[in-house]
C-alpha atoms as a PDB file:
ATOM      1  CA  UNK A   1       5.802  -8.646-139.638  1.00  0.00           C
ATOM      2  CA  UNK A   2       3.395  -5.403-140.318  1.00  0.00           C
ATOM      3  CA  UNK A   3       4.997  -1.892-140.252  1.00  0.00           C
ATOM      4  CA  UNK A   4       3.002   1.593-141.048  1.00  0.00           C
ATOM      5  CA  UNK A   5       0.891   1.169-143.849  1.00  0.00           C
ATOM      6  CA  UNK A   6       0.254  -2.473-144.031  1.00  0.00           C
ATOM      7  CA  UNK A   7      -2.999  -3.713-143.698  1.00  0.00           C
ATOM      8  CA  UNK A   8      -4.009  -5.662-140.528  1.00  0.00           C
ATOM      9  CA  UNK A   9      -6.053  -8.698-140.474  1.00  0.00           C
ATOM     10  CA  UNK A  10      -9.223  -8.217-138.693  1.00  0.00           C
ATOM     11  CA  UNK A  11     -12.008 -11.362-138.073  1.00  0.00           C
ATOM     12  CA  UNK A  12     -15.446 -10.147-139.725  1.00  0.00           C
ATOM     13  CA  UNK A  13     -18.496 -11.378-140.685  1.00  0.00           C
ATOM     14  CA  UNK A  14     -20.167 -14.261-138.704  1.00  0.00           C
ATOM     15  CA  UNK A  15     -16.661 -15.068-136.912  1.00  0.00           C
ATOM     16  CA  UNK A  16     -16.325 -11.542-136.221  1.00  0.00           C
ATOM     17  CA  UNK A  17     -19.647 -11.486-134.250  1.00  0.00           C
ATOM     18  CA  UNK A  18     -18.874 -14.885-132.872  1.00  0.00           C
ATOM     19  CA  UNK A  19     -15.643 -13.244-131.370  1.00  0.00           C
ATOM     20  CA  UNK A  20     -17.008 -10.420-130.062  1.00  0.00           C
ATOM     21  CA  UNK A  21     -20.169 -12.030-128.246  1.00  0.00           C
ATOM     22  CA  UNK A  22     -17.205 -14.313-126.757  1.00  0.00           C
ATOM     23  CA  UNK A  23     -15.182 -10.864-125.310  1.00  0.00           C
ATOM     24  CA  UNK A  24     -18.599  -9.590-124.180  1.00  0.00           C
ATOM     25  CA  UNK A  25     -19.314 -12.338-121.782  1.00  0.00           C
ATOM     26  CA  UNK A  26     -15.735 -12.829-120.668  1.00  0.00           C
ATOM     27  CA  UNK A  27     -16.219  -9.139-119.780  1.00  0.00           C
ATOM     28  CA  UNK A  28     -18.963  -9.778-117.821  1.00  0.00           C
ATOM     29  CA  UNK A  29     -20.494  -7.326-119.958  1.00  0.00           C
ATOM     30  CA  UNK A  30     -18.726  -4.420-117.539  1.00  0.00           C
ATOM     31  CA  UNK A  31     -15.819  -1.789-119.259  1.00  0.00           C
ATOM     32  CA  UNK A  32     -12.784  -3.095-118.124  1.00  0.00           C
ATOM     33  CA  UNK A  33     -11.095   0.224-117.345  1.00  0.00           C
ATOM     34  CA  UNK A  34     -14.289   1.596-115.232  1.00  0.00           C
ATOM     35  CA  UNK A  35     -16.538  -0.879-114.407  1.00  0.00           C
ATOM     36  CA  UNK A  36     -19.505   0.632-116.325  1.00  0.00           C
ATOM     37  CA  UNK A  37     -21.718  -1.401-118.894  1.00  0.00           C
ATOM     38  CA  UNK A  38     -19.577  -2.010-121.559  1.00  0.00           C
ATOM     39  CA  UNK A  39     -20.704  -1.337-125.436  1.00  0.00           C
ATOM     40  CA  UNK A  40     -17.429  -1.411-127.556  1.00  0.00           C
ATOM     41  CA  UNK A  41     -14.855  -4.759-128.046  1.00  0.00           C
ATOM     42  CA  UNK A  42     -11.447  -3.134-128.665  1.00  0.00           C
ATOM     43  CA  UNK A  43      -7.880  -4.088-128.971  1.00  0.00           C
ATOM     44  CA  UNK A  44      -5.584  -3.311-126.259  1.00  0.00           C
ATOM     45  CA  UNK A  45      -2.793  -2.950-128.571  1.00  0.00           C
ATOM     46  CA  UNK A  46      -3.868  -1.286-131.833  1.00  0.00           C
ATOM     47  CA  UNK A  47      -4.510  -3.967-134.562  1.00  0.00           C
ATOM     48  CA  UNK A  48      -1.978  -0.687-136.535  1.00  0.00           C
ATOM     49  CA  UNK A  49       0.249  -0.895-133.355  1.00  0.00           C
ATOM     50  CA  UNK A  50       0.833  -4.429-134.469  1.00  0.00           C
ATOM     51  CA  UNK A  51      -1.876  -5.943-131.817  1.00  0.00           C
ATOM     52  CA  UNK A  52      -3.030  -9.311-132.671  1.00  0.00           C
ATOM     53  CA  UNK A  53      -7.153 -10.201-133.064  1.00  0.00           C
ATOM     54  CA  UNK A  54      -6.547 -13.058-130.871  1.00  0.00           C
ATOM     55  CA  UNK A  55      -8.921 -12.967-127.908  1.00  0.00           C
ATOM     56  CA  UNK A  56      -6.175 -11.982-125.612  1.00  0.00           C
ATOM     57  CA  UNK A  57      -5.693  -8.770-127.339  1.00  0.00           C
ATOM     58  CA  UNK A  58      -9.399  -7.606-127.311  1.00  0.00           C
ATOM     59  CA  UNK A  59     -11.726  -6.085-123.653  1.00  0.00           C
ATOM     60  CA  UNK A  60     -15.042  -4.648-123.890  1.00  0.00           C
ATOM     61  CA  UNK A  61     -15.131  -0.636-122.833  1.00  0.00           C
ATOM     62  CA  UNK A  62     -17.812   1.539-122.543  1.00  0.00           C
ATOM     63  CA  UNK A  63     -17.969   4.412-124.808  1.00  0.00           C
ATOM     64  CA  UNK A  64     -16.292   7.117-122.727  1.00  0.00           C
ATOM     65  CA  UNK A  65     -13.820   4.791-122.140  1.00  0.00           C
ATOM     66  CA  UNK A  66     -13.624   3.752-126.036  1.00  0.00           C
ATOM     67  CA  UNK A  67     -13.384   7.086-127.078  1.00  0.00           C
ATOM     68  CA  UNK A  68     -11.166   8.344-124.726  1.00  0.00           C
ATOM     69  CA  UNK A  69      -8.429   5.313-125.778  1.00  0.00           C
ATOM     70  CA  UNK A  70      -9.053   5.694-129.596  1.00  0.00           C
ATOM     71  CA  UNK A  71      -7.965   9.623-129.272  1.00  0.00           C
ATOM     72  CA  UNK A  72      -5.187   9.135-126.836  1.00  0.00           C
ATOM     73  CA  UNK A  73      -3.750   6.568-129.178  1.00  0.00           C
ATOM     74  CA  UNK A  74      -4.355   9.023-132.150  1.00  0.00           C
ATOM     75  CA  UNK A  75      -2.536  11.727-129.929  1.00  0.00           C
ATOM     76  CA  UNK A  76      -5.876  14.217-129.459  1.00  0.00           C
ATOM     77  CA  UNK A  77      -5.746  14.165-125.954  1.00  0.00           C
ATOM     78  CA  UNK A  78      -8.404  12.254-124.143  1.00  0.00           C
ATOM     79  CA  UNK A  79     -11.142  12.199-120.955  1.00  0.00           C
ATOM     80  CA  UNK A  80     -12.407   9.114-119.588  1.00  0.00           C
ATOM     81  CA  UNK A  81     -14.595   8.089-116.772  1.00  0.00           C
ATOM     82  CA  UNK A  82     -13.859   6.486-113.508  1.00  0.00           C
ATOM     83  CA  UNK A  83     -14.699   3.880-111.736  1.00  0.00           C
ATOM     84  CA  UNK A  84     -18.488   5.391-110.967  1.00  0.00           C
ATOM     85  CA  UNK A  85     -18.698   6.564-114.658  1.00  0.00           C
ATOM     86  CA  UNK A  86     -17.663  10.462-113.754  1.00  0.00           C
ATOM     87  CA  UNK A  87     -14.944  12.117-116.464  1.00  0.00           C
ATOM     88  CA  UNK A  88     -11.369  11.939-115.626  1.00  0.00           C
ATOM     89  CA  UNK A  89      -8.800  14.300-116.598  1.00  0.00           C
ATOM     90  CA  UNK A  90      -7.098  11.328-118.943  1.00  0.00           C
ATOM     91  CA  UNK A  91      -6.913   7.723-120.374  1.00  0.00           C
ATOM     92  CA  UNK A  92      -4.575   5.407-118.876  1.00  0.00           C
ATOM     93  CA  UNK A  93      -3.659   2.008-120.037  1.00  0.00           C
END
């Protein structure tokens, strides 16, 4: 079991881009929160949250919608984009 300050195992090198090709056609190449083109493979639950790297635990986003998740789940607030790419007021999972 991982708890704060444990390291998380995370698939790199050539099975790391293996892995992330696979989420990207999965994806249909689209952000799964807005439908835009998607750019960034990321874990739905936090790999520090205790997420897995399992495929099930991974979507593609775009990058409003990457960055958006990444400072909600740091606590900074967030804006994200909606279905026809415009900013939102918030990220929601």
């Amino acid at each position: 079991m991982s708890g704060p300050g444990s390291r998380h195992l995370r698939v790199t090198g050539h099975r790391g881009v293996a892995a992330r090709n696979r989420i990207r056609r999965r994806d249909s190449g689209v952000c799964q929160l807005c439908g835009r083109l998607g750019a960034h493979v990321d874990h739905v639950v936090p790999l520090s949250q205790g997420g897995s790297d399992d495929d099930e635990n991974k979507q593609l986003l775009c990058v409003e919608c990457h960055d958006a998740k990444s400072r909600a789940e740091r606590g900074l607030g967030a804006k994200g984009c909606d279905v026809d790419g415009n900013p939102t007021g918030g990220w929601k999972a």
